[in-house]
PDB file of N, CA and C in Angstrom:
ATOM      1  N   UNK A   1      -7.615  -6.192 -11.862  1.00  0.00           N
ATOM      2  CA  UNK A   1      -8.187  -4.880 -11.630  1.00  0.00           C
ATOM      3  C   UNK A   1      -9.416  -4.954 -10.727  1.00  0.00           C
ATOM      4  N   UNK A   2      -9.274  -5.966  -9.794  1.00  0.00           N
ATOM      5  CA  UNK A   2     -11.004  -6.115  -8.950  1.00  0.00           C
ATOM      6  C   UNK A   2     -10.386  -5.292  -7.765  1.00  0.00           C
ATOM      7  N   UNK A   3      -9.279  -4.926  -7.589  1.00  0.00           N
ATOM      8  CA  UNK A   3      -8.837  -4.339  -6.422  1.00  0.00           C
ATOM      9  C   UNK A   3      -9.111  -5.702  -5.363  1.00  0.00           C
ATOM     10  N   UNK A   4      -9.287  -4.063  -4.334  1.00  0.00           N
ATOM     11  CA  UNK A   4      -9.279  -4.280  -2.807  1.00  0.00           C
ATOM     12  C   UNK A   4     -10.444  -3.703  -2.179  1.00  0.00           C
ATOM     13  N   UNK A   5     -11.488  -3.954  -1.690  1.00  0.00           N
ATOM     14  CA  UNK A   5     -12.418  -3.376  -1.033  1.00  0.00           C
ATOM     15  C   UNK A   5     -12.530  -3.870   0.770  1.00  0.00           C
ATOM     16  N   UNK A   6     -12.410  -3.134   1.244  1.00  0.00           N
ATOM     17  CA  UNK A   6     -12.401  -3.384   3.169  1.00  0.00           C
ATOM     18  C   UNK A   6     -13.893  -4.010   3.220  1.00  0.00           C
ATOM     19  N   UNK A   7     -13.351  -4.525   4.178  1.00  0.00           N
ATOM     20  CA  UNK A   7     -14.846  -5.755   4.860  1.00  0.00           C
ATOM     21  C   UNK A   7     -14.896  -4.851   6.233  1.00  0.00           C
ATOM     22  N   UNK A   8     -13.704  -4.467   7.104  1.00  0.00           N
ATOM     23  CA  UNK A   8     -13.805  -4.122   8.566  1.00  0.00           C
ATOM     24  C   UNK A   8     -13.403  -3.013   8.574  1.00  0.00           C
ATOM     25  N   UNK A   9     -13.204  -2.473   9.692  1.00  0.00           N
ATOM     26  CA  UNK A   9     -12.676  -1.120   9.639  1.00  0.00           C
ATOM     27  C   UNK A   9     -10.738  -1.701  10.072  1.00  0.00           C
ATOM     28  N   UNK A  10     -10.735  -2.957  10.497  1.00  0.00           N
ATOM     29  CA  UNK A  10      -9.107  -2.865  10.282  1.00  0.00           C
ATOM     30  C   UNK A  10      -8.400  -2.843   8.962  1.00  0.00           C
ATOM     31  N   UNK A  11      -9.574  -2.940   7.659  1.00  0.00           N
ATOM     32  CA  UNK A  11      -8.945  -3.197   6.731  1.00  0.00           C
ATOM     33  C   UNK A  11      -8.729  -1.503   6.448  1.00  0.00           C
ATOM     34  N   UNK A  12      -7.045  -1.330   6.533  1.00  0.00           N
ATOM     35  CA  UNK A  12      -7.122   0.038   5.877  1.00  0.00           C
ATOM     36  C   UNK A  12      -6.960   0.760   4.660  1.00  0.00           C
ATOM     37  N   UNK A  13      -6.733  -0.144   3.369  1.00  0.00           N
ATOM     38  CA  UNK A  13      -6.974   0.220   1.952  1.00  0.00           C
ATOM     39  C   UNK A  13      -8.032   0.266   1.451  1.00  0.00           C
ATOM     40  N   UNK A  14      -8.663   1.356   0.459  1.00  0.00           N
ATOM     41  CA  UNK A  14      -9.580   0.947  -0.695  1.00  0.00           C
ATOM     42  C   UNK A  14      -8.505   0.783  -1.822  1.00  0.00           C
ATOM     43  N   UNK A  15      -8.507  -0.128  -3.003  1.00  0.00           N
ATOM     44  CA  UNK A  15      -7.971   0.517  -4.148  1.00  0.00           C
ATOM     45  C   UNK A  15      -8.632  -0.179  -4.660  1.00  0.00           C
ATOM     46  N   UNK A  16      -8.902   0.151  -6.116  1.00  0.00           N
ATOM     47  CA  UNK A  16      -9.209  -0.340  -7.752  1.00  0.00           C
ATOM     48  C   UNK A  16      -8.959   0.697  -8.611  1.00  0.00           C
ATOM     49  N   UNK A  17      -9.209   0.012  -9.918  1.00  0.00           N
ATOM     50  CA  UNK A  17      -8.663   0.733 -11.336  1.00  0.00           C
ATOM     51  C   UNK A  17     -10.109   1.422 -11.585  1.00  0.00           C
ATOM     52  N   UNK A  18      -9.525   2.547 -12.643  1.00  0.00           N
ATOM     53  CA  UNK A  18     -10.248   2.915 -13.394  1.00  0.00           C
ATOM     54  C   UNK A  18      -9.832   4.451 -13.958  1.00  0.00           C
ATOM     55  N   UNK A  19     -10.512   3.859 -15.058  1.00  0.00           N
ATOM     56  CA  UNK A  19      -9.747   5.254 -16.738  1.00  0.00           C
ATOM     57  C   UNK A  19      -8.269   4.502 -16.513  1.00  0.00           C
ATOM     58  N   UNK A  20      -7.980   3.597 -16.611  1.00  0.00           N
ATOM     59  CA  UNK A  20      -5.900   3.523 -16.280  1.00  0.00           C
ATOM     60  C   UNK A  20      -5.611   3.775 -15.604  1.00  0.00           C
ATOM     61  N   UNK A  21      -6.256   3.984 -14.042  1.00  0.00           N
ATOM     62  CA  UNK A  21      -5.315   4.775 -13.201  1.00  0.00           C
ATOM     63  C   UNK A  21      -5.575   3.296 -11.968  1.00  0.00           C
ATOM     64  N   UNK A  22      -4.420   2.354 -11.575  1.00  0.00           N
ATOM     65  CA  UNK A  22      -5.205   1.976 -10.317  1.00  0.00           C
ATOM     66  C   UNK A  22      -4.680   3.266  -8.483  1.00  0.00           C
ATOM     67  N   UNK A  23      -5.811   3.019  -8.289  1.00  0.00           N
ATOM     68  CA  UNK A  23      -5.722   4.206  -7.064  1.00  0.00           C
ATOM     69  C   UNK A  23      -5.698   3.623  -5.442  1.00  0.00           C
ATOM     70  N   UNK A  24      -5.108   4.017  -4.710  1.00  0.00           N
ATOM     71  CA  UNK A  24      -5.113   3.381  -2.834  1.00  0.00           C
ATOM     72  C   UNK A  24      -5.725   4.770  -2.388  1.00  0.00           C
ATOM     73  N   UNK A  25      -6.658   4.125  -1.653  1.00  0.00           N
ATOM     74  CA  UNK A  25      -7.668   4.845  -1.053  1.00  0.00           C
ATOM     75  C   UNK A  25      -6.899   4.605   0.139  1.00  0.00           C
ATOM     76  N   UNK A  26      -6.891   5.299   1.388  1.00  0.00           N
ATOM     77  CA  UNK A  26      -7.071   5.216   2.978  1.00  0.00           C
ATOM     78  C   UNK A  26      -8.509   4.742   3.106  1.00  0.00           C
ATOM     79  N   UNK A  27      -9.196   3.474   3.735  1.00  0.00           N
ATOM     80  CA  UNK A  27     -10.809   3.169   3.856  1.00  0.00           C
ATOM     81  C   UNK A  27     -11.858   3.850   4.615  1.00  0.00           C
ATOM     82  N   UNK A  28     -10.628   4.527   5.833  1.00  0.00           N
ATOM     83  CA  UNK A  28     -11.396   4.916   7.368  1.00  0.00           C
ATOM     84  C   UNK A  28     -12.183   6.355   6.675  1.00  0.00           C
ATOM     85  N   UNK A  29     -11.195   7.508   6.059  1.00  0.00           N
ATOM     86  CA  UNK A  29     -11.358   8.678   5.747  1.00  0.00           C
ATOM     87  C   UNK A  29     -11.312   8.539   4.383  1.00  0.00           C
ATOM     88  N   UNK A  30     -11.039   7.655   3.361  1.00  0.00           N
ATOM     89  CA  UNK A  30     -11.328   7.884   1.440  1.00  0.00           C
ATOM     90  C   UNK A  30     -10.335   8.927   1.211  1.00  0.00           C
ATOM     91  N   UNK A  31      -9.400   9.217   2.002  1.00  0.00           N
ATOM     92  CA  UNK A  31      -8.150  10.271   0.924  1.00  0.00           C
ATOM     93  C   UNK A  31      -7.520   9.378   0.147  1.00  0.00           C
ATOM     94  N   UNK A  32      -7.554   9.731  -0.967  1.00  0.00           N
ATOM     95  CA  UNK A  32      -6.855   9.299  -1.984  1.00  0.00           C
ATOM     96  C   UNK A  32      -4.726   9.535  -1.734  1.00  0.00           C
ATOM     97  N   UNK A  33      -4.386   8.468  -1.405  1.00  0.00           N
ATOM     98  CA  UNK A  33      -2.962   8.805  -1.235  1.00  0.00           C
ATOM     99  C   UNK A  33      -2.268   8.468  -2.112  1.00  0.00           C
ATOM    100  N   UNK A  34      -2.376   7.369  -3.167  1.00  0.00           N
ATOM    101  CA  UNK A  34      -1.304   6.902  -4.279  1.00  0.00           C
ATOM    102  C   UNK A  34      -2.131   6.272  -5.722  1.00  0.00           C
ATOM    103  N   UNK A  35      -1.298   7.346  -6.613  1.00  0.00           N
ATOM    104  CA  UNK A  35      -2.350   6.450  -7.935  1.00  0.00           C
ATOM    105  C   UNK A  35      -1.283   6.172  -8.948  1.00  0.00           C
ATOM    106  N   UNK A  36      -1.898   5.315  -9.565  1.00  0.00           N
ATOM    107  CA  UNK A  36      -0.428   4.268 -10.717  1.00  0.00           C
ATOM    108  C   UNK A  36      -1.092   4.701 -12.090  1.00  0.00           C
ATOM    109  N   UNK A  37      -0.867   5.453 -13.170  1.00  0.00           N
ATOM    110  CA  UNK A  37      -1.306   5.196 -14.589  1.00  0.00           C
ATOM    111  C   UNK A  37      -0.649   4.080 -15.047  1.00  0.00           C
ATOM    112  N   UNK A  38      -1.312   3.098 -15.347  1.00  0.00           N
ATOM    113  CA  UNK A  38      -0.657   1.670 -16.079  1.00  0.00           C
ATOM    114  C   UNK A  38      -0.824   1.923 -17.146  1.00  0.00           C
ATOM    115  N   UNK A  39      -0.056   1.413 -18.036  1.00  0.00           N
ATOM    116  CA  UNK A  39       0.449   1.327 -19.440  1.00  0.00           C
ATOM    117  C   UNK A  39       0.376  -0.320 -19.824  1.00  0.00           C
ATOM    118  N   UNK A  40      -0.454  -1.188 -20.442  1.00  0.00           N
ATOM    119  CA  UNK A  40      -0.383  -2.251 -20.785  1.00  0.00           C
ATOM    120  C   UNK A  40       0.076  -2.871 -21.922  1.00  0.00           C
ATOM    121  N   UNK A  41       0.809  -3.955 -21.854  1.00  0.00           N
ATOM    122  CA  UNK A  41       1.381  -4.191 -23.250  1.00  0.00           C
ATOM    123  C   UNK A  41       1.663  -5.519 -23.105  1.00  0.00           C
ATOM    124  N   UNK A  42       1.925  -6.284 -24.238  1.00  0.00           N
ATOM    125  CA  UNK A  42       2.090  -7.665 -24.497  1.00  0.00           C
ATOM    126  C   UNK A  42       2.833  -8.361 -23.571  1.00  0.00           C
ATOM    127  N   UNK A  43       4.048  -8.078 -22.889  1.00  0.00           N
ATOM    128  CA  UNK A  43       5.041  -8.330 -22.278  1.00  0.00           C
ATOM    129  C   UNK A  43       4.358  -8.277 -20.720  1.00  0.00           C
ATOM    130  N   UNK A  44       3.021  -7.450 -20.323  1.00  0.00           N
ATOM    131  CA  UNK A  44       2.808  -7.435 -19.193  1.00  0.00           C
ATOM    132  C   UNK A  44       2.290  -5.816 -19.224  1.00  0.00           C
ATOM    133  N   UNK A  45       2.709  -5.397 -17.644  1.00  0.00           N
ATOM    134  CA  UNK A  45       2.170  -4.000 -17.221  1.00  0.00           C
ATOM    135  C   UNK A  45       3.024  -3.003 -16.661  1.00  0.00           C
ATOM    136  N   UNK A  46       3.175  -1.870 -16.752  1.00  0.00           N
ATOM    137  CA  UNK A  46       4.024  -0.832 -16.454  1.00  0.00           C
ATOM    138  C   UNK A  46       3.715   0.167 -15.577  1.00  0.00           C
ATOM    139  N   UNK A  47       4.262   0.905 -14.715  1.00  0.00           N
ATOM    140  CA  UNK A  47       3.575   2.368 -14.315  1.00  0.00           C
ATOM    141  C   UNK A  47       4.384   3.268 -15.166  1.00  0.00           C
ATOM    142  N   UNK A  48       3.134   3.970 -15.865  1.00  0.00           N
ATOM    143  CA  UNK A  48       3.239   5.111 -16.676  1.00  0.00           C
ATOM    144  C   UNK A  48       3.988   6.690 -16.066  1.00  0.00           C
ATOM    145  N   UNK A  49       2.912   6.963 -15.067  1.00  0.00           N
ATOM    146  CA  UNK A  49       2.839   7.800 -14.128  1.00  0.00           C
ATOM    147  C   UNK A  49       2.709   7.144 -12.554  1.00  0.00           C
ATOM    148  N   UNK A  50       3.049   8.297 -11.466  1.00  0.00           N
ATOM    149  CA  UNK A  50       2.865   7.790 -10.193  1.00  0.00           C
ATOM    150  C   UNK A  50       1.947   9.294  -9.442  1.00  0.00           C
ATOM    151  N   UNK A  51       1.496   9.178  -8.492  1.00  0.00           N
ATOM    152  CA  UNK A  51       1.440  10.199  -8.040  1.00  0.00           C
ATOM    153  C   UNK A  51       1.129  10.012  -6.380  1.00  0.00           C
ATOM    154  N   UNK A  52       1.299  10.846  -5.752  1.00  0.00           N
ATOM    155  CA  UNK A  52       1.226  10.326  -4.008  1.00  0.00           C
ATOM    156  C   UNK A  52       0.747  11.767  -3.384  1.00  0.00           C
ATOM    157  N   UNK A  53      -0.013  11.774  -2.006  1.00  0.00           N
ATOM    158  CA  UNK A  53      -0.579  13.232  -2.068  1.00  0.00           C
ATOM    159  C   UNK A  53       0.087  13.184  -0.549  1.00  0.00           C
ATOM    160  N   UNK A  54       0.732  14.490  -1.129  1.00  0.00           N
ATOM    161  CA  UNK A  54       1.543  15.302  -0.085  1.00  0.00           C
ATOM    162  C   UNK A  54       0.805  16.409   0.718  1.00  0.00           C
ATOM    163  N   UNK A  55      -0.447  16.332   0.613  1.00  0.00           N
ATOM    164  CA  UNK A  55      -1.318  17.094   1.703  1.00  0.00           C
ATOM    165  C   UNK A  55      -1.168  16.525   3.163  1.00  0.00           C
ATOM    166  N   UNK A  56      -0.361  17.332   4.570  1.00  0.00           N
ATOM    167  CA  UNK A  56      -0.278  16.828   5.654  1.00  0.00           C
ATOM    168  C   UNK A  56      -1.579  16.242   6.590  1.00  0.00           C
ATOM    169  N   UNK A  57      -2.618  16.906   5.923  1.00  0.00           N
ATOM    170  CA  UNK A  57      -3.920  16.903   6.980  1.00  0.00           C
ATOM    171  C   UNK A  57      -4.389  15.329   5.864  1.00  0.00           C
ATOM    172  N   UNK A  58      -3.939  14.852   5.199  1.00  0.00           N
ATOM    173  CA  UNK A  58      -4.287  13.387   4.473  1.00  0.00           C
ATOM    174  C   UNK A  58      -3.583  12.462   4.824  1.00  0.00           C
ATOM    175  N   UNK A  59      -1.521  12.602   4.189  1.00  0.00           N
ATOM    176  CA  UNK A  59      -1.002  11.805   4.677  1.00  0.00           C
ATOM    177  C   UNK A  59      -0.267  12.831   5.225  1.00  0.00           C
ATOM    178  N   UNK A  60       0.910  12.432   6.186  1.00  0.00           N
ATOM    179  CA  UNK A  60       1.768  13.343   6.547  1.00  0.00           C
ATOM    180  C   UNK A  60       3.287  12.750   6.152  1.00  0.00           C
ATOM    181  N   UNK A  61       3.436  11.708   5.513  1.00  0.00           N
ATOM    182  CA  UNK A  61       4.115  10.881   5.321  1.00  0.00           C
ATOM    183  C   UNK A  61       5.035  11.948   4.127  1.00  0.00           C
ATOM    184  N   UNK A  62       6.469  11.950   4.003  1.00  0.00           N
ATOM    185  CA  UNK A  62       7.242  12.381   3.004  1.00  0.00           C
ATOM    186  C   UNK A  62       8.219  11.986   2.804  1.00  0.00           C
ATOM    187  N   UNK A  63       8.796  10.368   2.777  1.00  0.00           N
ATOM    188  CA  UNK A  63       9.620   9.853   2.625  1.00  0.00           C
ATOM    189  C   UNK A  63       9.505   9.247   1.195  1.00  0.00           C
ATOM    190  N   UNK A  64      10.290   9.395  -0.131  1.00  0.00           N
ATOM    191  CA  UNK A  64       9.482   8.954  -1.156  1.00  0.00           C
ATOM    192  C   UNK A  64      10.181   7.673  -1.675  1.00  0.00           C
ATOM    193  N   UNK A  65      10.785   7.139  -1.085  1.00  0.00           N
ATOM    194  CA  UNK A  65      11.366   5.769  -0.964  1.00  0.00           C
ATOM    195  C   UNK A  65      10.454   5.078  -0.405  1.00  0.00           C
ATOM    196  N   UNK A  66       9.930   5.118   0.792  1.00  0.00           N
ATOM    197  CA  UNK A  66       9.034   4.389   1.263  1.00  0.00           C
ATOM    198  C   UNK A  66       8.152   4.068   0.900  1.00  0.00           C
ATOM    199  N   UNK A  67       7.371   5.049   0.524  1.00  0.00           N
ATOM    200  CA  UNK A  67       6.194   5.267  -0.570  1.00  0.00           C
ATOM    201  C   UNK A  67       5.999   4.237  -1.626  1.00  0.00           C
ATOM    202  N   UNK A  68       7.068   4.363  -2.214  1.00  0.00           N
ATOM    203  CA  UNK A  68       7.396   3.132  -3.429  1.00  0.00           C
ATOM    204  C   UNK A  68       7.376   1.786  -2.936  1.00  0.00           C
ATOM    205  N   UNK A  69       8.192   1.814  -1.861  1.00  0.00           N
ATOM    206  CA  UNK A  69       8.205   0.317  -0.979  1.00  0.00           C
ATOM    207  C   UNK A  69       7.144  -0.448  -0.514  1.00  0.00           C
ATOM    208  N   UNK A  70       6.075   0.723  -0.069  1.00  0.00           N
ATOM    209  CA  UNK A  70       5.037   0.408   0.560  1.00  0.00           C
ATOM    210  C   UNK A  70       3.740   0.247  -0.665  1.00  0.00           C
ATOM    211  N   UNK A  71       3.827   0.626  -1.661  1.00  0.00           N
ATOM    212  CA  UNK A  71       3.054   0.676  -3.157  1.00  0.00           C
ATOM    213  C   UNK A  71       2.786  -0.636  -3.608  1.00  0.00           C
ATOM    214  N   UNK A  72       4.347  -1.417  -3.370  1.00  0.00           N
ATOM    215  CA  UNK A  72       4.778  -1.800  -4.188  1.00  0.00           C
ATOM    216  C   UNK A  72       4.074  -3.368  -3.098  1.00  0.00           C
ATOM    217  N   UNK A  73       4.318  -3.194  -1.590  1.00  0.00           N
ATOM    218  CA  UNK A  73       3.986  -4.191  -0.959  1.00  0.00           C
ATOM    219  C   UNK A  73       2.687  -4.282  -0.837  1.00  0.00           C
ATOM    220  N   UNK A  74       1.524  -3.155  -1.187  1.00  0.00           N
ATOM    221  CA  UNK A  74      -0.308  -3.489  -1.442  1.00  0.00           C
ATOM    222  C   UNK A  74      -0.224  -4.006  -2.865  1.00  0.00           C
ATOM    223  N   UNK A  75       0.333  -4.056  -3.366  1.00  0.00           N
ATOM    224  CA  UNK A  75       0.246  -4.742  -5.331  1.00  0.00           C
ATOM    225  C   UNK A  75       0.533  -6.255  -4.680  1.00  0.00           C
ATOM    226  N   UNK A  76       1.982  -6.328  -4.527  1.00  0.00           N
ATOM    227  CA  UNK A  76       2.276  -7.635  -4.426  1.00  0.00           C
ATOM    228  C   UNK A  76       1.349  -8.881  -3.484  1.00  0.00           C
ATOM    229  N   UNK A  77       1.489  -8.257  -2.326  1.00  0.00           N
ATOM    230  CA  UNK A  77       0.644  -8.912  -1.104  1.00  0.00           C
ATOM    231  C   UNK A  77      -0.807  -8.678  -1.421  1.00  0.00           C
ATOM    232  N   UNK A  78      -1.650  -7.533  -1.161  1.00  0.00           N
ATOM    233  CA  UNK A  78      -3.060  -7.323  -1.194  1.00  0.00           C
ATOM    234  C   UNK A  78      -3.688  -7.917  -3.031  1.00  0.00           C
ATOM    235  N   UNK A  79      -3.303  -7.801  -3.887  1.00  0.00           N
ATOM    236  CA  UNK A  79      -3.530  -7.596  -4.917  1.00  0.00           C
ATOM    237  C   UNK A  79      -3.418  -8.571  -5.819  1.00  0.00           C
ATOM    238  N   UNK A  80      -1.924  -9.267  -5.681  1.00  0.00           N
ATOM    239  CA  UNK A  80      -1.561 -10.466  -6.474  1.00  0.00           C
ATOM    240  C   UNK A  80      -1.296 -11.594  -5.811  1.00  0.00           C
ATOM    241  N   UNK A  81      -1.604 -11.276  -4.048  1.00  0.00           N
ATOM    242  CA  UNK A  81      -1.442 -12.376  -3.528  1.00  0.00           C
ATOM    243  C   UNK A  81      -0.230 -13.298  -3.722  1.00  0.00           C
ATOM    244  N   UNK A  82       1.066 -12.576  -3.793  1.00  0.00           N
ATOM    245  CA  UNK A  82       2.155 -13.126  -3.821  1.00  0.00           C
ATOM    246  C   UNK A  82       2.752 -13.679  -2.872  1.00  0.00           C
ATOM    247  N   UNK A  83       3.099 -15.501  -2.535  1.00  0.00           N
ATOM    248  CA  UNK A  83       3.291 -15.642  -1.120  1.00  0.00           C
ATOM    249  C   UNK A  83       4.444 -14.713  -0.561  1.00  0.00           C
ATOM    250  N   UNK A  84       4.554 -14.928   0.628  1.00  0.00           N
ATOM    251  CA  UNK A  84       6.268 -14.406   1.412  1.00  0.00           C
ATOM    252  C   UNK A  84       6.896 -13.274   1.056  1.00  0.00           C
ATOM    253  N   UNK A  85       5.443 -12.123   0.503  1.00  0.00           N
ATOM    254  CA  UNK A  85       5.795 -10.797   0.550  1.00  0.00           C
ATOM    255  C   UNK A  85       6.355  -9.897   2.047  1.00  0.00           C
ATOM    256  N   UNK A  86       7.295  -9.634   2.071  1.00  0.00           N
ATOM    257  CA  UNK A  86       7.696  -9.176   3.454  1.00  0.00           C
ATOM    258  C   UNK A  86       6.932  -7.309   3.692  1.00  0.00           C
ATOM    259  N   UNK A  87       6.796  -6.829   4.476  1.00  0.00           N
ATOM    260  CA  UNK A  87       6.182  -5.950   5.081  1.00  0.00           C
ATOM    261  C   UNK A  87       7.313  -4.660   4.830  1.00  0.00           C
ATOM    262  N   UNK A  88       7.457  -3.615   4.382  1.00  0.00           N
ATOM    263  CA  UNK A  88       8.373  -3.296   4.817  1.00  0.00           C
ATOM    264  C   UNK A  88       8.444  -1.917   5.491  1.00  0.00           C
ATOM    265  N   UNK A  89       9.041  -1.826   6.710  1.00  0.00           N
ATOM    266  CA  UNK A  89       9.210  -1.058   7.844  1.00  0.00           C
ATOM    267  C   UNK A  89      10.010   0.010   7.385  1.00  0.00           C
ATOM    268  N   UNK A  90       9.587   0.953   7.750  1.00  0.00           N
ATOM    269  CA  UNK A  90       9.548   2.419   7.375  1.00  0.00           C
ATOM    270  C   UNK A  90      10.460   3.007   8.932  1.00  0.00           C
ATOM    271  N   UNK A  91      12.010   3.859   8.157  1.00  0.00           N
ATOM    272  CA  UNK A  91      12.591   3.876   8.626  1.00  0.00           C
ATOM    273  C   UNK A  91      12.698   4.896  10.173  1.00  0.00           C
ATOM    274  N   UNK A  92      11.632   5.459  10.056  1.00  0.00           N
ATOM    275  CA  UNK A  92      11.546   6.360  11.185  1.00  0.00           C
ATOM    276  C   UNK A  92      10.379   5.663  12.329  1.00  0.00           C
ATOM    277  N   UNK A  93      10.283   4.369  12.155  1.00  0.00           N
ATOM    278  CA  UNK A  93       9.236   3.407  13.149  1.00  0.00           C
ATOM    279  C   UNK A  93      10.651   2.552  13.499  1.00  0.00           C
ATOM    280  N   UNK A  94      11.640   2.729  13.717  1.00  0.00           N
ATOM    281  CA  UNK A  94      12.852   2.148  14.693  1.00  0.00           C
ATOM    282  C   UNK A  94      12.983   2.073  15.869  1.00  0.00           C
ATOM    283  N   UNK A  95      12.573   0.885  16.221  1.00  0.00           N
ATOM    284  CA  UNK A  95      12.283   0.335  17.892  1.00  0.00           C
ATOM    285  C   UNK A  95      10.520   0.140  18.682  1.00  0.00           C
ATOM    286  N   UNK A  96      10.061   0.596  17.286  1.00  0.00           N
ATOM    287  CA  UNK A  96       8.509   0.472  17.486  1.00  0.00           C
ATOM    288  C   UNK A  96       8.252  -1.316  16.886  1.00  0.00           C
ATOM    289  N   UNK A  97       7.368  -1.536  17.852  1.00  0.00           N
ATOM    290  CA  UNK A  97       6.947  -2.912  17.220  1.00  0.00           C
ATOM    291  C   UNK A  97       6.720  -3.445  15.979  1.00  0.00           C
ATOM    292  N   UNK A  98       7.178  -4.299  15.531  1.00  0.00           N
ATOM    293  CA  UNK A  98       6.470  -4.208  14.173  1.00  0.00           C
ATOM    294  C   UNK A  98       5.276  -4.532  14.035  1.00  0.00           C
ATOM    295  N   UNK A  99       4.339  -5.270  14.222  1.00  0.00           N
ATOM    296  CA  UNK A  99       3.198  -5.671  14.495  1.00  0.00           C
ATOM    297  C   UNK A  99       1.882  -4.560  14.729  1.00  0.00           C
ATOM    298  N   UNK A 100       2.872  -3.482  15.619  1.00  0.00           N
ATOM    299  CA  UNK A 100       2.321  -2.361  15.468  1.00  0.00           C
ATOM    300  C   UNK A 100       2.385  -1.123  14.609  1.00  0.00           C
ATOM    301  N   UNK A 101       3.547  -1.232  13.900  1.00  0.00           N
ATOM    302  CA  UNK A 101       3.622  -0.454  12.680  1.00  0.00           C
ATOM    303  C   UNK A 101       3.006  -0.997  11.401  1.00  0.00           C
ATOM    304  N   UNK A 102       2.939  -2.451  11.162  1.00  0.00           N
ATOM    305  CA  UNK A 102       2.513  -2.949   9.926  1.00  0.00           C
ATOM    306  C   UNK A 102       0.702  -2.762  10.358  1.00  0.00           C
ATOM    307  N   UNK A 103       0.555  -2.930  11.467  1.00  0.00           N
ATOM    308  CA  UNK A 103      -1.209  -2.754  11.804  1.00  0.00           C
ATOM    309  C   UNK A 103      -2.118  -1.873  11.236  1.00  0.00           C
ATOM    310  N   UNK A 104      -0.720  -0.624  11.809  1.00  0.00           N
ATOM    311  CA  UNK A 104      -1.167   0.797  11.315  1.00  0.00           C
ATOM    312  C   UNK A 104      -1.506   0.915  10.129  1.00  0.00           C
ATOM    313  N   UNK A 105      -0.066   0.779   9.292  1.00  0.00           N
ATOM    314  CA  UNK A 105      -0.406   1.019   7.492  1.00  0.00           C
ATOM    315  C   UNK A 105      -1.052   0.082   7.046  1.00  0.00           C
ATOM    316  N   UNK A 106      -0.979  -1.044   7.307  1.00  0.00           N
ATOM    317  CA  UNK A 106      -2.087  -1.833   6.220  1.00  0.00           C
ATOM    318  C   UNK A 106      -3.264  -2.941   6.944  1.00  0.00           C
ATOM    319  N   UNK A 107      -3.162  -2.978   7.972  1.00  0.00           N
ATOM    320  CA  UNK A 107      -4.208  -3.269   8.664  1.00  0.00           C
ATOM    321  C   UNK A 107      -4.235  -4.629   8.799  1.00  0.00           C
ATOM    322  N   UNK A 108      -5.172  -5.433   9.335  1.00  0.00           N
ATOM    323  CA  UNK A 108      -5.238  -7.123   9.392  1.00  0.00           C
ATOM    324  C   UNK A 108      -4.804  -7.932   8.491  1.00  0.00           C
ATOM    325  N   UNK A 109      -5.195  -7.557   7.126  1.00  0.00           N
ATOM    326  CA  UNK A 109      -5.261  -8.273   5.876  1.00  0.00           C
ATOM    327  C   UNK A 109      -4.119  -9.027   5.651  1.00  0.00           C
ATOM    328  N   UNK A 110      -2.865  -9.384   6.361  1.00  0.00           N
ATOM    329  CA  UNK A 110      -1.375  -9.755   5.988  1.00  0.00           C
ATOM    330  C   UNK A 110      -0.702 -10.126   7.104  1.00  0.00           C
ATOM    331  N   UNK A 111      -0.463 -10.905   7.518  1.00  0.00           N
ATOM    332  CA  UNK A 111       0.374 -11.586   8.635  1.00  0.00           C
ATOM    333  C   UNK A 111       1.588 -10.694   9.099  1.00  0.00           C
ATOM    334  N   UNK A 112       1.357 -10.489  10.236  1.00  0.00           N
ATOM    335  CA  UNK A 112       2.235  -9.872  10.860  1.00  0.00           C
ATOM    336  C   UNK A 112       3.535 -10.390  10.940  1.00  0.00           C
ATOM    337  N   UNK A 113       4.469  -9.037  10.911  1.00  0.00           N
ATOM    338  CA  UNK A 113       6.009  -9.774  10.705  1.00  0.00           C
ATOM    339  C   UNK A 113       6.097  -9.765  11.966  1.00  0.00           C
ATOM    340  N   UNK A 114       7.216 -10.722  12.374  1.00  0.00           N
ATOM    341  CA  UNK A 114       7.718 -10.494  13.730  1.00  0.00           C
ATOM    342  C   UNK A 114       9.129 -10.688  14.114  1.00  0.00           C
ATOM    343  N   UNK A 115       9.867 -10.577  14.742  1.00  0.00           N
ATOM    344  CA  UNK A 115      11.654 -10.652  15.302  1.00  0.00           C
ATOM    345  C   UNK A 115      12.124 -11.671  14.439  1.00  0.00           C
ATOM    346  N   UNK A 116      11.662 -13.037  13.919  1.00  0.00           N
ATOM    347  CA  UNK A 116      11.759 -14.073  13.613  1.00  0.00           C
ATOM    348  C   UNK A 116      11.839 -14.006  11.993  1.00  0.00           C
ATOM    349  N   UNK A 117      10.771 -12.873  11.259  1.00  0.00           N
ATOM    350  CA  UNK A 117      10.928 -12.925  10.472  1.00  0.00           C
ATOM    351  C   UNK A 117      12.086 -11.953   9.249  1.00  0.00           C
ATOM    352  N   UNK A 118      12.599 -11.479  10.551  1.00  0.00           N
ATOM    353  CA  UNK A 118      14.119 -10.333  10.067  1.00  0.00           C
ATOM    354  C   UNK A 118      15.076 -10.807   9.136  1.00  0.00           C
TER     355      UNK A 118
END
């Protein structure tokens, strides 16, 4: 629960916990875009609740598959530091670089995928 706090401005997450909720900040502007109620229990940790903010002037994003995908890749990678977490590319960035799409959403913090790593 120590989160994620940005050092630069490429870093583009805030998140950490708190009351049960862990939350992803955007760093540049602080909109709150995705929060997890965890549920803890012997066996480990759960999401209780989810929630994602569908305000266009915050995110404009409304794909809710992705959402999950992309949730799921700041926990694993930013968070638990899981090696050979892959990035994953969001289906309407088709034929855009990846390097330049993964830049965008999550910023320096994670090795860029590249052709090689498909």
């Amino acid at each position: 629960m120590l989160g994620l706090v940005p050092e630069r401005m490429e870093d583009k997450w805030f998140i950490y916990g708190e009351d049960g909720w862990l939350r992803f900040h955007r760093s540049w502007s602080g909109a709150l875009i995705y929060a997890l109620r965890l549920d803890g229990s012997p066996g480990g940790v759960r999401v209780a609740e989810s929630w994602v903010n569908r305000d266009p002037q915050q995110y404009a994003a409304t794909d809710v598959a992705y959402d999950r995908a992309l949730v799921r890749f700041l926990i694993d990678a930013f968070l638990l530091r899981k090696p050979g977490v892959r990035f994953p590319m969001p289906q309407d960035a088709a034929g855009a670089p990846d390097g330049v799409v993964q830049h965008a959403r999550v910023g320096r913090a994670y090795p860029e995928r590249g052709p090689a790593d498909r």
